[in-house]
C-alpha atoms as a PDB file:
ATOM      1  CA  UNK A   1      58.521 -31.197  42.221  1.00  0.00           C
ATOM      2  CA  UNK A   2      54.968 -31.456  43.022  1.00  0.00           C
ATOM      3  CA  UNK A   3      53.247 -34.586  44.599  1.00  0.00           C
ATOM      4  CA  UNK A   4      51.314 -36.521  41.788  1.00  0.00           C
ATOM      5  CA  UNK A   5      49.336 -39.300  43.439  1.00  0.00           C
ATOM      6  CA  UNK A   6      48.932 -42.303  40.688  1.00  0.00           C
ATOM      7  CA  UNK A   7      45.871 -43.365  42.303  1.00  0.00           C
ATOM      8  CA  UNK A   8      44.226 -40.325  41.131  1.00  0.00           C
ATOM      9  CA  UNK A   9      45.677 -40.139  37.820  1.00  0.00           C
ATOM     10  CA  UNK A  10      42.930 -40.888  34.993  1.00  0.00           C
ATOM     11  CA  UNK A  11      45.062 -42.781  33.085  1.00  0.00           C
ATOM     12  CA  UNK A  12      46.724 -44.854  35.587  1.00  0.00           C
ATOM     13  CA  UNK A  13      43.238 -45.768  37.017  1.00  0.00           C
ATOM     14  CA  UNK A  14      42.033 -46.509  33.871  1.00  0.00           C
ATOM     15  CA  UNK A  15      44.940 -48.781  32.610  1.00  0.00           C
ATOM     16  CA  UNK A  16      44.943 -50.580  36.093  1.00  0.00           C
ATOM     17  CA  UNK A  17      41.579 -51.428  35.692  1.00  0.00           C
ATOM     18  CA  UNK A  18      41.444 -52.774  32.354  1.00  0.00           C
ATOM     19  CA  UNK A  19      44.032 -54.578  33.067  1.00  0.00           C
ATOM     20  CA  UNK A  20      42.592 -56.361  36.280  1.00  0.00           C
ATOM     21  CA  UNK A  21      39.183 -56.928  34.401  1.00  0.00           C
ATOM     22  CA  UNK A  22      41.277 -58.809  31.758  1.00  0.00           C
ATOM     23  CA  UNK A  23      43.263 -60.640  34.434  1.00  0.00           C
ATOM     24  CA  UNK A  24      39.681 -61.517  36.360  1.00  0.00           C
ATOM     25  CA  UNK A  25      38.460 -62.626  32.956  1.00  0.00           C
ATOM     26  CA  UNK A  26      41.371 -64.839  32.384  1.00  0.00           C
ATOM     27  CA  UNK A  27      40.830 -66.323  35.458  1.00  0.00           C
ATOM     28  CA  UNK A  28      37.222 -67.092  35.196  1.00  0.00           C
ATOM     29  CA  UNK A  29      37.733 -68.276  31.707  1.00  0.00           C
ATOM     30  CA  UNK A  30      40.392 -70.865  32.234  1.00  0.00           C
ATOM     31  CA  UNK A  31      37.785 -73.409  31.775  1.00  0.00           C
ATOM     32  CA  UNK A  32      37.222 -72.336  27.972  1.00  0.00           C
ATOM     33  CA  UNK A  33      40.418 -73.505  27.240  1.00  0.00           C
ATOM     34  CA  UNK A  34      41.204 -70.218  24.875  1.00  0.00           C
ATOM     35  CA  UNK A  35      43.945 -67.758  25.821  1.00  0.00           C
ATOM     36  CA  UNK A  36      43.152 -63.818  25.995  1.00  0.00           C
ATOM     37  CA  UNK A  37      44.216 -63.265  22.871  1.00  0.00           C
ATOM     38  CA  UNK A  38      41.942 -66.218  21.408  1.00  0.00           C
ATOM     39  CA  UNK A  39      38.934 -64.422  22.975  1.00  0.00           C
ATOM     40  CA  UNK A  40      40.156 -61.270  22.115  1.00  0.00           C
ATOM     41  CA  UNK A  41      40.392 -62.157  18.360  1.00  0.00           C
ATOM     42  CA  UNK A  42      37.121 -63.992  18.635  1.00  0.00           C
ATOM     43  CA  UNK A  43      35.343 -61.204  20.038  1.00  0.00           C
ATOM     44  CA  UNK A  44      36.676 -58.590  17.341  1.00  0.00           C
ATOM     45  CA  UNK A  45      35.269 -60.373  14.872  1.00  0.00           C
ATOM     46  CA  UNK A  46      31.517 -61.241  15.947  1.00  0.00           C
ATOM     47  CA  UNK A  47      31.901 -57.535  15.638  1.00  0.00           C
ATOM     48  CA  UNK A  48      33.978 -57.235  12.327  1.00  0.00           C
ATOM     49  CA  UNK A  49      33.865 -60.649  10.486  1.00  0.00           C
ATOM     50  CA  UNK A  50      35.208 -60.401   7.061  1.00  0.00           C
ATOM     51  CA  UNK A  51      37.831 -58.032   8.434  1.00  0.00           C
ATOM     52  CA  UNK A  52      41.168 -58.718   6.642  1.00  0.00           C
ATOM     53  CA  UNK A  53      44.311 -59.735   8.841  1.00  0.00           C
ATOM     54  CA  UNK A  54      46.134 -56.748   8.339  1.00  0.00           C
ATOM     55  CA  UNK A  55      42.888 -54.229   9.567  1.00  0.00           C
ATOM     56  CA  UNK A  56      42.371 -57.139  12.450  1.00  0.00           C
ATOM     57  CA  UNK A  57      46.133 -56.836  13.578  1.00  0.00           C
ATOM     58  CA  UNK A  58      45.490 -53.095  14.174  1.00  0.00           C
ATOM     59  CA  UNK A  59      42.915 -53.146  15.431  1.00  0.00           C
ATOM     60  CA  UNK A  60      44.331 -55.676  18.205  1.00  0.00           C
ATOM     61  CA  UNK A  61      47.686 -53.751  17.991  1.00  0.00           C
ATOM     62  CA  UNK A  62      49.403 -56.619  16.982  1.00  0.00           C
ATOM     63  CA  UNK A  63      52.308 -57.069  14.354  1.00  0.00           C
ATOM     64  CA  UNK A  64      50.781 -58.835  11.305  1.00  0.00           C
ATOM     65  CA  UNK A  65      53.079 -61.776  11.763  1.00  0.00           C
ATOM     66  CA  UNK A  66      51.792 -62.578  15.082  1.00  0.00           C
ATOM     67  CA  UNK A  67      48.173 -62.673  14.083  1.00  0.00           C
ATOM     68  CA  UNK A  68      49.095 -65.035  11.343  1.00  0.00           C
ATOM     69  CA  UNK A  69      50.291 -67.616  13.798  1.00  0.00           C
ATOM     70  CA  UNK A  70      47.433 -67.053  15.753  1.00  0.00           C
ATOM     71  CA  UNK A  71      44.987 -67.398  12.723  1.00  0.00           C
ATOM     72  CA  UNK A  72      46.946 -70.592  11.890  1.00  0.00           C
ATOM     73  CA  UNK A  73      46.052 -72.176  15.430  1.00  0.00           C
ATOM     74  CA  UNK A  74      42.706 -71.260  15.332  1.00  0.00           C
ATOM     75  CA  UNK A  75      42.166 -72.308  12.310  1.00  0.00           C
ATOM     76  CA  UNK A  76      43.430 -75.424  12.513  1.00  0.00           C
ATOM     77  CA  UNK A  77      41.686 -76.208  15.579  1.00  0.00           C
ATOM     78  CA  UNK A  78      38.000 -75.097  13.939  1.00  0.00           C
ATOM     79  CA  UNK A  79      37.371 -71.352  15.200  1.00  0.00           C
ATOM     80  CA  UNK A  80      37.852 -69.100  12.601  1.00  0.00           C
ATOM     81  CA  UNK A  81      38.026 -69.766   8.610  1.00  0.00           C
ATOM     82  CA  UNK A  82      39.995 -67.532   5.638  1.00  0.00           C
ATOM     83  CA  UNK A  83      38.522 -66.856   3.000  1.00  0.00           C
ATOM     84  CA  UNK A  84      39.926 -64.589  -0.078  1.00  0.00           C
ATOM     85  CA  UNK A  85      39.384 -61.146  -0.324  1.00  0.00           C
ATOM     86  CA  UNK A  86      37.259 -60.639  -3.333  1.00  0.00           C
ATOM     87  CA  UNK A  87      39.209 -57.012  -3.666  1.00  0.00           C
ATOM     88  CA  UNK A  88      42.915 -58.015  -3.452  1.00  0.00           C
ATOM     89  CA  UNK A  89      44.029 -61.775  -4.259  1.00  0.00           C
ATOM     90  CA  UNK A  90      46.664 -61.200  -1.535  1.00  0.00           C
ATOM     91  CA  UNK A  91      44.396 -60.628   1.113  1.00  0.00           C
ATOM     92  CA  UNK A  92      42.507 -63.386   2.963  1.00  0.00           C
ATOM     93  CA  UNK A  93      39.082 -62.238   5.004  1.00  0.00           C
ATOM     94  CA  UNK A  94      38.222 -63.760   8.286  1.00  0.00           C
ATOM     95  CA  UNK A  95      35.147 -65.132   9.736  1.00  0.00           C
ATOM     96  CA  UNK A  96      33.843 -67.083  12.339  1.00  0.00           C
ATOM     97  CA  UNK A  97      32.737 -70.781  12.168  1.00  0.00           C
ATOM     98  CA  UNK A  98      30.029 -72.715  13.525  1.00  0.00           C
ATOM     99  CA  UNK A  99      31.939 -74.135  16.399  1.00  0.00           C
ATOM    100  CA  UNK A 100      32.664 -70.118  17.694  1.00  0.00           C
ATOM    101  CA  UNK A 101      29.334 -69.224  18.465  1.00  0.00           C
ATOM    102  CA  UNK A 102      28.692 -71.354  21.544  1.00  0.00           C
ATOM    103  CA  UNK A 103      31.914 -70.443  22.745  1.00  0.00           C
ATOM    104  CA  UNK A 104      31.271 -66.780  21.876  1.00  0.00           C
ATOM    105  CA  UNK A 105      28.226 -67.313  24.029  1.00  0.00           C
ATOM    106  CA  UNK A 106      30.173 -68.550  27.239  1.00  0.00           C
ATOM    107  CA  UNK A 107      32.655 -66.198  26.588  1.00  0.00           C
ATOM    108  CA  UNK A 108      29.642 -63.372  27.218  1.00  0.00           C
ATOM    109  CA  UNK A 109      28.721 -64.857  30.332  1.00  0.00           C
ATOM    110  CA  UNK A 110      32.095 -64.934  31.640  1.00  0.00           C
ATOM    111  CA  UNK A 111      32.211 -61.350  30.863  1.00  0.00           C
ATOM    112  CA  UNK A 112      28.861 -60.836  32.599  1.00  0.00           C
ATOM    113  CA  UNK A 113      30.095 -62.352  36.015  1.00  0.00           C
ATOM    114  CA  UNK A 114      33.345 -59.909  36.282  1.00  0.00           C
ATOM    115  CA  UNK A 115      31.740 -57.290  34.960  1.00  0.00           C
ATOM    116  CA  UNK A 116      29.032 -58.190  37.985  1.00  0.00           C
ATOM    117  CA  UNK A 117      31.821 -58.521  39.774  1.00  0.00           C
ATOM    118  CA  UNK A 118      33.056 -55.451  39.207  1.00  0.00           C
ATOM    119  CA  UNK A 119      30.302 -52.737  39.355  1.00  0.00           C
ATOM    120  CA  UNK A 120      29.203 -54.540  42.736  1.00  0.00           C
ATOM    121  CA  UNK A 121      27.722 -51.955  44.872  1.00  0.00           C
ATOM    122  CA  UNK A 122      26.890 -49.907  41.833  1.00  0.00           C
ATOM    123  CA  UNK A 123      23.226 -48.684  41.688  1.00  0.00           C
ATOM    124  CA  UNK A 124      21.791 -49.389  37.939  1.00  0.00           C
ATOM    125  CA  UNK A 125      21.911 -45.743  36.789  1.00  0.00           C
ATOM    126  CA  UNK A 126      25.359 -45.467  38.478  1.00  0.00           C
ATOM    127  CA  UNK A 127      26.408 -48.781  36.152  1.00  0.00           C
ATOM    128  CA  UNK A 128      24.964 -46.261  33.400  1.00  0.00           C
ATOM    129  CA  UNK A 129      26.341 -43.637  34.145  1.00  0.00           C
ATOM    130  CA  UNK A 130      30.084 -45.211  34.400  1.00  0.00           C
ATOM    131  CA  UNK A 131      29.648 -46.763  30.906  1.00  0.00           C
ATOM    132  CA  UNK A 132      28.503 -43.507  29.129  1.00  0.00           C
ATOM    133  CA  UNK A 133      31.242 -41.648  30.401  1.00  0.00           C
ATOM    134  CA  UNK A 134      33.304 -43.845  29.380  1.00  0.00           C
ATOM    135  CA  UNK A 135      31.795 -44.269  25.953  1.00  0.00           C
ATOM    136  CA  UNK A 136      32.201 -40.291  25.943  1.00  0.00           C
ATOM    137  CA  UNK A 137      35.932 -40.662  26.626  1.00  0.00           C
ATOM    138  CA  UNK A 138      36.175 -43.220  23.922  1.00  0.00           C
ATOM    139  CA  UNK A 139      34.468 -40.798  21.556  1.00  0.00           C
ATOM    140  CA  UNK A 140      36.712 -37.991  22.599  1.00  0.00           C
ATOM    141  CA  UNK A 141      40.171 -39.944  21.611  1.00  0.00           C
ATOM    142  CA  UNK A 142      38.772 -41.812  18.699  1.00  0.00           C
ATOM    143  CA  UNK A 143      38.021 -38.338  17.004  1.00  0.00           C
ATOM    144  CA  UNK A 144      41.717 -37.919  15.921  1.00  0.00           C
ATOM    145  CA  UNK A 145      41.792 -41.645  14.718  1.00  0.00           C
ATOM    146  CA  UNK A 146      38.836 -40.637  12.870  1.00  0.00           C
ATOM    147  CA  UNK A 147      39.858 -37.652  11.303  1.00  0.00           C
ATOM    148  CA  UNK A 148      43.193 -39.430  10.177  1.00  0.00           C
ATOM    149  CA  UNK A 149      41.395 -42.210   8.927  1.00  0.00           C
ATOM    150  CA  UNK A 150      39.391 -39.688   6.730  1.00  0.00           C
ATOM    151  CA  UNK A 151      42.288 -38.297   5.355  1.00  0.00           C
ATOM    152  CA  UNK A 152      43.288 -41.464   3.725  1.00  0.00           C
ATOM    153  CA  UNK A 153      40.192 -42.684   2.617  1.00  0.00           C
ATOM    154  CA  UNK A 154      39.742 -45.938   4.774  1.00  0.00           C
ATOM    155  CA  UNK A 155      37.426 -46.796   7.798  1.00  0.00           C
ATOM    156  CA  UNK A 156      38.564 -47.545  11.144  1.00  0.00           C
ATOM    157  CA  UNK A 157      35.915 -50.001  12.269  1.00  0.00           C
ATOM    158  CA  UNK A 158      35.213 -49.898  16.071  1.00  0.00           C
ATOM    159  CA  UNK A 159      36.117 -46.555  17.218  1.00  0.00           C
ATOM    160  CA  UNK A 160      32.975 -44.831  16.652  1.00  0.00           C
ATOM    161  CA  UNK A 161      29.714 -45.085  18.745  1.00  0.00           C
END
């Protein structure tokens, strides 16, 4: 069997660091006094509000049920509002409330420290360059989701730069 080395596996890198950029992030944003997957909902939809629950749950890659619970927290404590879907009266639509965009805007700052953080040592076009490859591997997988989504007539929101 061949030597692999994880730490120069793609994916492996990849994952690891996602993962310790969301585990910085959680740490720096303790003070918000939302869990990950509060931000991570919140963020989603500054980018897709009016989404319904079901297209938000994929797009988290959460089971529907889940989201609803979370959606019933948040709502209840002021961050996000339902509202029905004008196209189906068994869908509700989601959007943000008053109360979510300072949040939203500590949220970004947070996210500007790690990602400060993170890239230290980084010259500006290497910071560039490191996102637009990225954004180029994004492209490259999402094509597939894309295609698919074409297929059946519906958008995938998000994938696409």
């Amino acid at each position: 069997m061949a030597e692999f080395d994880l730490n120069r596996s793609f994916g492996f890198v990849l994952h690891e660091t996602g993962r310790l950029l969301a585990k910085r992030f959680d740490q720096k944003a303790r003070h918000l006094g939302l869990t990950r997957a509060q931000t991570q909902l919140l963020a989603y939809l500054v980018l897709h509000e009016g989404i319904n629950q079901t297209g938000l749950a994929d797009m988290l890659e959460i089971e529907p049920i889940s989201l609803a619970r979370l959606i019933d927290r948040m709502e209840q404590a002021g961050w996000v509002e339902r509202r029905p879907d004008p196209r189906d009266r068994r869908a509700w639509q989601l959007y943000l409330t008053a109360k979510t965009k300072p949040m939203f805007d500590r949220m970004v700052e947070v996210g500007q420290e790690v990602r400060t953080e993170a890239l230290q040592g980084f010259t500006a076009a290497e910071r560039d360059l490191v996102l637009e490859m990225l954004l180029r591997v994004r492209r490259n997988l999402s094509r597939d989701v894309l295609e698919k989504a074409d297929e059946v007539s519906q958008p995938v929101l998000g994938v696409a730069d």
